[in-house]
Protein backbone atom coordinates (compact mmCIF):
# COMPACT_ATOMS: atom_id res chain seq x y z
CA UNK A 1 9.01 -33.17 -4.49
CA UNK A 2 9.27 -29.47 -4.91
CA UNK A 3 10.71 -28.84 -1.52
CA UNK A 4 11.86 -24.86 0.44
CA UNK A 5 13.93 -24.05 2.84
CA UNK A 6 11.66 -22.34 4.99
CA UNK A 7 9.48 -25.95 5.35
CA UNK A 8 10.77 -25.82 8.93
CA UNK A 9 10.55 -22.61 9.73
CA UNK A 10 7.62 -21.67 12.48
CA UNK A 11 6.10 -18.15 13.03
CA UNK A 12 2.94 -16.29 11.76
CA UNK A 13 1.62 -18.25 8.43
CA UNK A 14 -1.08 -17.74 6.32
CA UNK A 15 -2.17 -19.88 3.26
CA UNK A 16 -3.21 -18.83 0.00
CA UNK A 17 -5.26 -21.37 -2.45
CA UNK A 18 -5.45 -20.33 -6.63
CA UNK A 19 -6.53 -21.21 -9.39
CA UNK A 20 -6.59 -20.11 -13.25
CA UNK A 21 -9.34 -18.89 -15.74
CA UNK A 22 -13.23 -18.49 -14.52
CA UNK A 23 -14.39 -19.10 -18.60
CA UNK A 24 -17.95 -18.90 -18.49
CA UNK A 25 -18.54 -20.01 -22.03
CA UNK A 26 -21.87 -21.01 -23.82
CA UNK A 27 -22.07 -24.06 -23.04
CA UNK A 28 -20.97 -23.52 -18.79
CA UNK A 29 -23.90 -20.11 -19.00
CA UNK A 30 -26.62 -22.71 -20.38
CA UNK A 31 -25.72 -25.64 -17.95
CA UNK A 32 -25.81 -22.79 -15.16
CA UNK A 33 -29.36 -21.51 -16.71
CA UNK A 34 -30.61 -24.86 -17.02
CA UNK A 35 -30.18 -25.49 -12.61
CA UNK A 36 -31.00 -22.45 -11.37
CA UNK A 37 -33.13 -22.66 -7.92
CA UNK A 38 -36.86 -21.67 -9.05
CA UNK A 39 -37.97 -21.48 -5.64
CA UNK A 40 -35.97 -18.33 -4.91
CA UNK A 41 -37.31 -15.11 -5.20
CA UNK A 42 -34.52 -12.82 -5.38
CA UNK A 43 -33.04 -12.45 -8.65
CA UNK A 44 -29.29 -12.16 -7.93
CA UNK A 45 -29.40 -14.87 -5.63
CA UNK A 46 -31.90 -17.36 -8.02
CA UNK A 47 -29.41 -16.58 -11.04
CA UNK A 48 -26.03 -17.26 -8.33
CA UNK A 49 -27.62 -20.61 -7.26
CA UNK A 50 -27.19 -22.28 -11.35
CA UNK A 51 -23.61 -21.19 -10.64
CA UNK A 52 -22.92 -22.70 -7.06
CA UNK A 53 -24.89 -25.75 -8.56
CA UNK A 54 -21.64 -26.10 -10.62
CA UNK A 55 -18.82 -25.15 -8.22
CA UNK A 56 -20.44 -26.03 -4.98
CA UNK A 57 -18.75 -29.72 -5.31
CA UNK A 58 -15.10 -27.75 -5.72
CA UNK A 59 -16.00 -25.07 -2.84
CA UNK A 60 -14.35 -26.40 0.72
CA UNK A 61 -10.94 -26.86 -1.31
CA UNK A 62 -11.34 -22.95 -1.93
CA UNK A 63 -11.97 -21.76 1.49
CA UNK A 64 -10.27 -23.80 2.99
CA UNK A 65 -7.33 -21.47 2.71
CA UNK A 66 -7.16 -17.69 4.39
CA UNK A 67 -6.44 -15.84 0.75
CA UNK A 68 -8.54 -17.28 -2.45
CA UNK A 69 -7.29 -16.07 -5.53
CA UNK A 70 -8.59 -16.92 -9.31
CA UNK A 71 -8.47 -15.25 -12.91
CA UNK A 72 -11.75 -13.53 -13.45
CA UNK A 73 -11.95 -14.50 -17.33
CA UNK A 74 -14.89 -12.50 -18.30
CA UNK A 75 -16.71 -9.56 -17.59
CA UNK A 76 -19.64 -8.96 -15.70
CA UNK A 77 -21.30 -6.42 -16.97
CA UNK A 78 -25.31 -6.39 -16.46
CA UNK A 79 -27.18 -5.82 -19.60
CA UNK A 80 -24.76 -4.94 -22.17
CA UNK A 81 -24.75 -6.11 -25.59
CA UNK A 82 -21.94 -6.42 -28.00
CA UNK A 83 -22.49 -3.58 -30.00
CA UNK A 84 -21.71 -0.55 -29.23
CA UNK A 85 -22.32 3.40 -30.24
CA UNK A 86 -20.27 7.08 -29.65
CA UNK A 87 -21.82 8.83 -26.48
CA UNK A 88 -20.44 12.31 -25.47
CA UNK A 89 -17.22 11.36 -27.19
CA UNK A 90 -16.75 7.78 -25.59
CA UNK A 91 -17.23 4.87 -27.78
CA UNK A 92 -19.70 2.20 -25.28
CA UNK A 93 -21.53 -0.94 -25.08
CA UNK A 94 -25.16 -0.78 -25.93
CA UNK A 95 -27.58 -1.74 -22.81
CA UNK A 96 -30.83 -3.92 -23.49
CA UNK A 97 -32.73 -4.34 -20.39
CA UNK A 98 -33.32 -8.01 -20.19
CA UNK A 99 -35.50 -10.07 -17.60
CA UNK A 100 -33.31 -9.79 -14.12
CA UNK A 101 -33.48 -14.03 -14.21
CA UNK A 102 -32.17 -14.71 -17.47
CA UNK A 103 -28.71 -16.30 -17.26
CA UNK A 104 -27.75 -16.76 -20.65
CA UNK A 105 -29.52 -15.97 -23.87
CA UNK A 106 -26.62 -15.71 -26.52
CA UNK A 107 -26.80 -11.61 -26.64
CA UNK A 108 -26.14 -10.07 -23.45
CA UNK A 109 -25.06 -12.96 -21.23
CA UNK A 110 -22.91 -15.10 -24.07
CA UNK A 111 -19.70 -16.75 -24.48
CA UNK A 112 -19.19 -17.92 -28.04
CA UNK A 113 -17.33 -16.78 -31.29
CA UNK A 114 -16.41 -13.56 -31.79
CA UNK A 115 -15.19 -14.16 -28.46
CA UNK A 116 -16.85 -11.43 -27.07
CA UNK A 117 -17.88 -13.10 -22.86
CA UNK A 118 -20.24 -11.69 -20.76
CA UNK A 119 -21.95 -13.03 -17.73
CA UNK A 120 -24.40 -11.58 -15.53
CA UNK A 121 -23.04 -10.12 -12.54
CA UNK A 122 -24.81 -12.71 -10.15
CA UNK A 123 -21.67 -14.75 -11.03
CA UNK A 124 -19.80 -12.45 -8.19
CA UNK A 125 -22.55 -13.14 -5.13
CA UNK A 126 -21.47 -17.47 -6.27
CA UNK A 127 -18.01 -16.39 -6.01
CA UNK A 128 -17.96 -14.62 -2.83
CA UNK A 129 -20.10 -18.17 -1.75
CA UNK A 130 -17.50 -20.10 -2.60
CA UNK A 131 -14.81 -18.19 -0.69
CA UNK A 132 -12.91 -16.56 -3.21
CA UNK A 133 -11.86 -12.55 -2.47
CA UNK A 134 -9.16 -11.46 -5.18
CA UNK A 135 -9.40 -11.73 -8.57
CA UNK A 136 -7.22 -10.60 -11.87
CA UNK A 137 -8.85 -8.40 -14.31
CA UNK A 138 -6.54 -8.22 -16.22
CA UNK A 139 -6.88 -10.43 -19.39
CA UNK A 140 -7.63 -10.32 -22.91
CA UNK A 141 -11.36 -10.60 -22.05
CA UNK A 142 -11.32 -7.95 -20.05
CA UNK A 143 -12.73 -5.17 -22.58
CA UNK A 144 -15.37 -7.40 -24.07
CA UNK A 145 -18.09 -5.19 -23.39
CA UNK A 146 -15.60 -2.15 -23.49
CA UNK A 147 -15.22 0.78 -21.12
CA UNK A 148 -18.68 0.32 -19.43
CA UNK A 149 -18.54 -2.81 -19.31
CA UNK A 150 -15.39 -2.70 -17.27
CA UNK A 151 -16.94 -0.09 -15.16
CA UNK A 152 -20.02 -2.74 -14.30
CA UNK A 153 -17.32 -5.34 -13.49
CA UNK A 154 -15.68 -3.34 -11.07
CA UNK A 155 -18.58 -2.12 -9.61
CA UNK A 156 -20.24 -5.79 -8.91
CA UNK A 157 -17.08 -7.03 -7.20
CA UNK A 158 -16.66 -4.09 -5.07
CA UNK A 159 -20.56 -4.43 -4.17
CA UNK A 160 -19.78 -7.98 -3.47
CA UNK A 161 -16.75 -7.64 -1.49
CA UNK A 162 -14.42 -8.91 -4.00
CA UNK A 163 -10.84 -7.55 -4.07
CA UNK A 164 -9.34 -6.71 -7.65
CA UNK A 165 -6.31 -5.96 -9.55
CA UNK A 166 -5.46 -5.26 -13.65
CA UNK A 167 -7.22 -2.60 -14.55
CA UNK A 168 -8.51 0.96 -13.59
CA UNK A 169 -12.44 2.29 -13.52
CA UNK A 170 -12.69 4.68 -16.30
CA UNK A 171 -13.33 7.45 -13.69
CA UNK A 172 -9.41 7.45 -13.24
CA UNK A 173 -8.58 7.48 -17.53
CA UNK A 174 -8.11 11.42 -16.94
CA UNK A 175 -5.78 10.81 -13.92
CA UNK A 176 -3.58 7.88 -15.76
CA UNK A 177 -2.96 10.53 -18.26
CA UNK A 178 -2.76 7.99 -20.77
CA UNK A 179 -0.85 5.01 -18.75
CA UNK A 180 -2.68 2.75 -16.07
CA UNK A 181 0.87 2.41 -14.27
CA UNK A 182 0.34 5.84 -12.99
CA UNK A 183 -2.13 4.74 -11.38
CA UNK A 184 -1.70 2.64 -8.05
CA UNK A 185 -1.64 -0.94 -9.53
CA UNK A 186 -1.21 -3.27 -6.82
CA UNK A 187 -3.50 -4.72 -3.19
CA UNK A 188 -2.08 -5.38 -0.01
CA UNK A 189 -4.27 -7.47 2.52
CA UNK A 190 -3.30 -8.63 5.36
CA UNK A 191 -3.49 -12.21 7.18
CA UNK A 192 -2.13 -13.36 10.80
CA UNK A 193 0.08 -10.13 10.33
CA UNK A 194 1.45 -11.10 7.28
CA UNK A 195 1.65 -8.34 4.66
CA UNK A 196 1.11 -9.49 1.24
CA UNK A 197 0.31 -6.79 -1.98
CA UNK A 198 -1.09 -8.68 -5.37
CA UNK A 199 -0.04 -7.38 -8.45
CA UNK A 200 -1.78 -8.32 -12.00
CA UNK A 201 -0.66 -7.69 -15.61
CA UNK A 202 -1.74 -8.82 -19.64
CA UNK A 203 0.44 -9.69 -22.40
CA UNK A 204 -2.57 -7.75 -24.48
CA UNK A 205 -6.40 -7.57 -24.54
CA UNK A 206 -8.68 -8.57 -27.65
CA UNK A 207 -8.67 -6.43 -30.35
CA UNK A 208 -12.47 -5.77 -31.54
CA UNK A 209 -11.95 -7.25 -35.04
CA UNK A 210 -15.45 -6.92 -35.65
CA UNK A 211 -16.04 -3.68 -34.28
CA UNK A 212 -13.00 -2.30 -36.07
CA UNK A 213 -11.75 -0.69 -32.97
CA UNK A 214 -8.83 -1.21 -31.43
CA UNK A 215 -8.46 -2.75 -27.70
CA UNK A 216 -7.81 -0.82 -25.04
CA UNK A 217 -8.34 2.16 -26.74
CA UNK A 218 -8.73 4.51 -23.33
CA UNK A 219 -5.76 2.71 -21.67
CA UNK A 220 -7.14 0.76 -18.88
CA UNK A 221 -5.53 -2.52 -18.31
CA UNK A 222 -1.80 -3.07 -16.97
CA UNK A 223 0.32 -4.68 -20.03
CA UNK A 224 3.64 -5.56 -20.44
CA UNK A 225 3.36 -3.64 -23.84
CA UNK A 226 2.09 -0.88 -25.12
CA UNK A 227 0.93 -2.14 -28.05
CA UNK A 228 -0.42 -5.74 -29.06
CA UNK A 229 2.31 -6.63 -30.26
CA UNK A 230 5.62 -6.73 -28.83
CA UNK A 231 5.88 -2.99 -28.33
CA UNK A 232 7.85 -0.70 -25.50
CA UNK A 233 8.52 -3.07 -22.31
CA UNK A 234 6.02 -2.06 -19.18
CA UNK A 235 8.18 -4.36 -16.90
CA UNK A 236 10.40 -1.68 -15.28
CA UNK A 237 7.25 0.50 -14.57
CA UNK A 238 5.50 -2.54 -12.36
CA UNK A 239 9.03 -3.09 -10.59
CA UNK A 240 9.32 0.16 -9.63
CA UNK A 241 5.66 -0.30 -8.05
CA UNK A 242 7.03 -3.66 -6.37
CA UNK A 243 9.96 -2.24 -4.92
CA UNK A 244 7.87 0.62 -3.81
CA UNK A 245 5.67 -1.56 -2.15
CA UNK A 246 7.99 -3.12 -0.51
CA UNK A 247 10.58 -0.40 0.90
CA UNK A 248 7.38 1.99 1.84
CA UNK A 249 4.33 -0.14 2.96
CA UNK A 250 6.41 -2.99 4.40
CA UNK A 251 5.09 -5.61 2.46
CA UNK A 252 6.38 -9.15 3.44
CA UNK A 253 4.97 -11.13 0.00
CA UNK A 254 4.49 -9.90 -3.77
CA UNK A 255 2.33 -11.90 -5.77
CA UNK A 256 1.78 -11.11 -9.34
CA UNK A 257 -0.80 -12.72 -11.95
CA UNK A 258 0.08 -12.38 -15.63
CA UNK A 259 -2.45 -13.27 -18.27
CA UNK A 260 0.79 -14.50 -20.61
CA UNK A 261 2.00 -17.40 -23.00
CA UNK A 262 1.07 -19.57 -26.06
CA UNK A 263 -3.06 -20.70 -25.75
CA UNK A 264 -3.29 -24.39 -25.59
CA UNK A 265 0.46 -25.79 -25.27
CA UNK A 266 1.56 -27.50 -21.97
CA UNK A 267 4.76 -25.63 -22.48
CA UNK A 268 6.24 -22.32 -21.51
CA UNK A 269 7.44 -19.87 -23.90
CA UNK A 270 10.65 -17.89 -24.09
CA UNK A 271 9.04 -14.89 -23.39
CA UNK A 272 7.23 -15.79 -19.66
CA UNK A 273 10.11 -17.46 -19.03
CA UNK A 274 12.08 -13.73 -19.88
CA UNK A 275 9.40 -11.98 -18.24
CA UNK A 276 9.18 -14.20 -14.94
CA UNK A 277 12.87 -13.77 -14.40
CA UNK A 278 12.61 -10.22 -15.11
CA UNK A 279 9.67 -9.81 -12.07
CA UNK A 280 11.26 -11.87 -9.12
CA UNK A 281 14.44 -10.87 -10.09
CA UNK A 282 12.42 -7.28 -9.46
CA UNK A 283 11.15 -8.06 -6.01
CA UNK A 284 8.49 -10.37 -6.85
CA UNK A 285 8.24 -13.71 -4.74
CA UNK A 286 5.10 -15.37 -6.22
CA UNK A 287 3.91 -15.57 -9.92
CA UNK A 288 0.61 -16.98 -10.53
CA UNK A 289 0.03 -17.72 -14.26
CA UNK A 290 -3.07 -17.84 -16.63
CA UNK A 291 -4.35 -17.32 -19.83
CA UNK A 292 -3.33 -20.38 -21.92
CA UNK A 293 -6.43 -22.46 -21.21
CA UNK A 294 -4.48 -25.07 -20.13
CA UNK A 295 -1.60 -26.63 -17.12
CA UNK A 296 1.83 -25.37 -17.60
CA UNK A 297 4.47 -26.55 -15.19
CA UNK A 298 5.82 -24.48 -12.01
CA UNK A 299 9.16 -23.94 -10.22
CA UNK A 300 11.04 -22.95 -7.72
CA UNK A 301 13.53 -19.88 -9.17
CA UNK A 302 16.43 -18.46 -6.96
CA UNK A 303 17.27 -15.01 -6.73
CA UNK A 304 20.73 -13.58 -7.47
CA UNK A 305 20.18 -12.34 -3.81
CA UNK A 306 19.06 -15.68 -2.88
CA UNK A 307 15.68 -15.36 -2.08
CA UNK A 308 13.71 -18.51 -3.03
CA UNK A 309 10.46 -17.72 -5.17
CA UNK A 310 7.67 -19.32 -7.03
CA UNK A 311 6.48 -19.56 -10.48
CA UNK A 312 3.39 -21.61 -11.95
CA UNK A 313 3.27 -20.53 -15.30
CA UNK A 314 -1.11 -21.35 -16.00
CA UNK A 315 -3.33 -23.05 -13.62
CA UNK A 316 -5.51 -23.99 -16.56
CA UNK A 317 -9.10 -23.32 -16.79
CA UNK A 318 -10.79 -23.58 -13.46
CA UNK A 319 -13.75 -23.82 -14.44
CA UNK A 320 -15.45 -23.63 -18.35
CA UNK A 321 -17.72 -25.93 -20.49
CA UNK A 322 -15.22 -26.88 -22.98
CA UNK A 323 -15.09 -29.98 -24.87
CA UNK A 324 -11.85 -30.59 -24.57
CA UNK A 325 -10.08 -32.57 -21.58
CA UNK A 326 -7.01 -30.37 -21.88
CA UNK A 327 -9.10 -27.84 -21.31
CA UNK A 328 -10.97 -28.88 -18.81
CA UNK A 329 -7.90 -30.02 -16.32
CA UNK A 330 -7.15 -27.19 -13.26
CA UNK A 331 -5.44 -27.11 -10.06
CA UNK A 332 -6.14 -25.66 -7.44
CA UNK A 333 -2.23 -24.58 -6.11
CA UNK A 334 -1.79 -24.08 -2.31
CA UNK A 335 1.02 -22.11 -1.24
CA UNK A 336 1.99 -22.00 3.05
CA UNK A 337 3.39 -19.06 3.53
CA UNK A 338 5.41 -18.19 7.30
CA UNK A 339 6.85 -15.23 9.16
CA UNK A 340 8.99 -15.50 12.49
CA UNK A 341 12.17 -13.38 13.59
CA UNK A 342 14.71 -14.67 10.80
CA UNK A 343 12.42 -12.92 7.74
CA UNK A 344 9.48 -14.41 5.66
CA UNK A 345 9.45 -17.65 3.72
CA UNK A 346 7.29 -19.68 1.42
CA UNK A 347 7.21 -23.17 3.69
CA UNK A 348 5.18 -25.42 1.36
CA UNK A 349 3.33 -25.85 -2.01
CA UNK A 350 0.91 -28.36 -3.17
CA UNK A 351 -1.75 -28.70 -5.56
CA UNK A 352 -4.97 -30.31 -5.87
CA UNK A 353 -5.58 -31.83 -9.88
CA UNK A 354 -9.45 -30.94 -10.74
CA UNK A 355 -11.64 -30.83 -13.82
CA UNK A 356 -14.89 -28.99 -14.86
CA UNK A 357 -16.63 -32.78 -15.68
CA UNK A 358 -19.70 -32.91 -18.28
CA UNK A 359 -22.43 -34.72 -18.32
CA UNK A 360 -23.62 -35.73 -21.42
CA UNK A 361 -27.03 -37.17 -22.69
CA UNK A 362 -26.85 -39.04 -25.81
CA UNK A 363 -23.40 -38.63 -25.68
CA UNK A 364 -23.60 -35.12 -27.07
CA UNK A 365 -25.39 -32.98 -25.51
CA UNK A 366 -23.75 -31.24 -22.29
CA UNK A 367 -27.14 -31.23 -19.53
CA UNK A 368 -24.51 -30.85 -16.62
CA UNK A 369 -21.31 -29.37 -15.18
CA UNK A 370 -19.55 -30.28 -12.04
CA UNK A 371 -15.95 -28.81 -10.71
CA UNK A 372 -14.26 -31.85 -8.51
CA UNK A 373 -11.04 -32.93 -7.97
CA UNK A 374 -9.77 -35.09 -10.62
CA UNK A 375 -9.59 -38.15 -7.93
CA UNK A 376 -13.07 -38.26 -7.77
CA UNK A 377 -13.79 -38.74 -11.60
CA UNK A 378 -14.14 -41.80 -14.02
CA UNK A 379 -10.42 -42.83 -14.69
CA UNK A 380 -9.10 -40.75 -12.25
CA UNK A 381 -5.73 -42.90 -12.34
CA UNK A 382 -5.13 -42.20 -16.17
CA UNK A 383 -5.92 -38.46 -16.12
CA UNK A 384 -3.94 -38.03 -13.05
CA UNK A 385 -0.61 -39.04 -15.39
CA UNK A 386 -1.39 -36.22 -17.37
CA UNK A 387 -0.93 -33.86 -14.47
CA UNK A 388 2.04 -35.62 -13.13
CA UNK A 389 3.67 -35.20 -16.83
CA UNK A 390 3.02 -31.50 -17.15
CA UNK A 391 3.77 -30.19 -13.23
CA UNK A 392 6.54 -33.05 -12.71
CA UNK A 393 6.95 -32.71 -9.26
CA UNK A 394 5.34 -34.82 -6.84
CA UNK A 395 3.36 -31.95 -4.84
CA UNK A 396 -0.21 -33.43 -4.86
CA UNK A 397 -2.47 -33.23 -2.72
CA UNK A 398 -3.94 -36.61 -1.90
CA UNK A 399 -7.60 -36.86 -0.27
């Protein structure tokens, strides 16, 4: 058992519930089409109900807390197509008006090889739904439907309500002056008088192979590096911003969400493990992970000043269609956070195993997707082991 100090500790609290990578891939897009509500007539909220179809089963363990946070893997960006053309100077996505109720149709709203996602912004009125109100932006996936496309994003979760972080509207490029951190890069919102400011940051966005562009090219996502590779470090920039935060706006908590590591290993690299150090070392208390499409472990990590923090290093793929059960395994993590007189501590974590389960028909075909916890499915004992492996500790939430 993963235990703190500040477990006894009363006060103020507020509780935060996240989880990793929202990957709506082909196959998650087509279930999603396949269940959408006929019977409703308005098209946001017809295309939204093939998406709470899927994550409605998942939903009360979301809300449940007072902050929801998740990895926004993909953007939303209505009617954009992959390619893309030079207007006024600025290289954009193409737009194809398509029917407002279409949900996935392999062109505009797609998630296969190149890699390019897209999902129609609907996806952020099922979201809201299900209670979450942050997000990360910044990933490699980001930029799929370039500059615009980002644009779109941003707009549908501020039209939704949905809090953000990673990445800056290309109506600030000019005022970055070539470097997102001089830009503002971090939230604060507030819970039961409990300050807490979210920070988010990429280890590097997609390069456009097939477009023969490079990614980023108008410098809009926060990265630890300037370049793909392992280029000037960006890490002293965001610590300046965390220390910042915290001497001048009196923030209590720091939370930052790097889209980092090696895709599909169980095991941390030497580079997060650099980088993690690096950040709570900074000021940082809280690092939520994501990116490598599957569970990596978490810890506990004293401070050389002796503050206790946090690190999960991926919370897997939340939700996606993938074949894979690797792939397919999530947690939701809960983290208790309290305030009182003596200073502000993290009193508890636990998590809650889950799984994006398929249906299959004929034993091939996916005709359904459900997000439950992993105690609910076939052989929940077995796959359970596999979570208890990876995370170690005994922190589990048991229903």
């Amino acid at each position: 058992m993963l235990r703190f100090k500040g477990e006894n500790e009363k006060g103020s609290s507020v509780k935060i519930s996240a989880v990793g990578d929202l990957l709506l891939d082909d196959n998650l897009q087509r279930v999603a089409h396949q269940h959408m509500d006929n019977s409703i007539e308005e098209p946001d909220e017809k295309v939204a109900s093939g998406y709470l179809h899927i994550l409605e089963p998942i939903s009360k363990y979301i809300s449940s807390a007072d902050i929801a946070y998740a990895n926004l893997e993909v953007p939303l960006a209505r009617n954009l197509i992959r390619k893309s053309r030079y207007e006024n100077g600025k290289l954009v996505t193409i737009e194809k008006k398509i029917d407002p109720f279409v949900l996935h149709d392999g062109e505009v709203y797609c998630g296969e090889f190149p890699y390019t996602f897209n999902a129609h912004p609907a996806f952020a009125v099922a979201m809201k739904k299900i209670g979450w109100d942050i997000v990360s932006i910044a990933n490699n996936h980001v930029l799929d439907r370039l500059s615009n496309g980002l644009d779109l994003t941003i707009k549908t979760l501020e039209e939704n309500k949905i809090d953000f972080v990673g990445a800056i509207p290309s109506s600030k490029i000019e005022e970055a002056k070539g470097d997102p951190f001089n830009i503002k890069p971090y939230i604060i919102k507030k819970v039961g008088g409990i300050r807490i400011a979210f920070f988010s940051i990429a280890r590097f966005t997609n390069p456009h192979f097939y477009r023969m562009i490079p990614s980023d090219r108008y410098k809009q996502v926060y990265k630890f590096t300037k370049s793909f590779f392992y280029g000037k470090n960006n890490i002293p920039k965001l610590i300046r911003w965390i220390k910042q935060v915290k001497n001048k706006d009196n923030v209590d908590l720091v939370i930052v969400a790097p889209h980092w590591g090696l895709e599909y290993v169980n095991h941390t690299n030497f580079m997060q493990r650099e980088w993690g150090k690096y950040i709570l070392e900074g000021g940082a208390d809280i690092i939520l992970g994501s990116h490598p499409h599957v569970i990596q472990p978490f810890e506990k990590y004293v401070t050389s000043d002796g503050r206790e923090t946090f690190i999960a290093y991926s919370l897997g793929d939340f939700v996606c269609g993938l074949r894979s059960f690797r792939l397919r395994a999530a947690f939701i993590l809960y983290i208790t956070i309290v305030k009182n007189e003596k200073g502000v501590f993290i009193k508890e974590v636990s998590y809650l195993p889950t799984i994006s389960k398929l249906y299959l028909k004929d034993d091939k075909i996916i005709w359904d997707i459900k997000v439950i916890p992993v105690e609910k499915d076939d052989n929940a004992s077995e796959k359970l082991e596999y979570f208890k492996k990876i995370l170690k500790y005994d922190n589990r939430l048991h229903l």
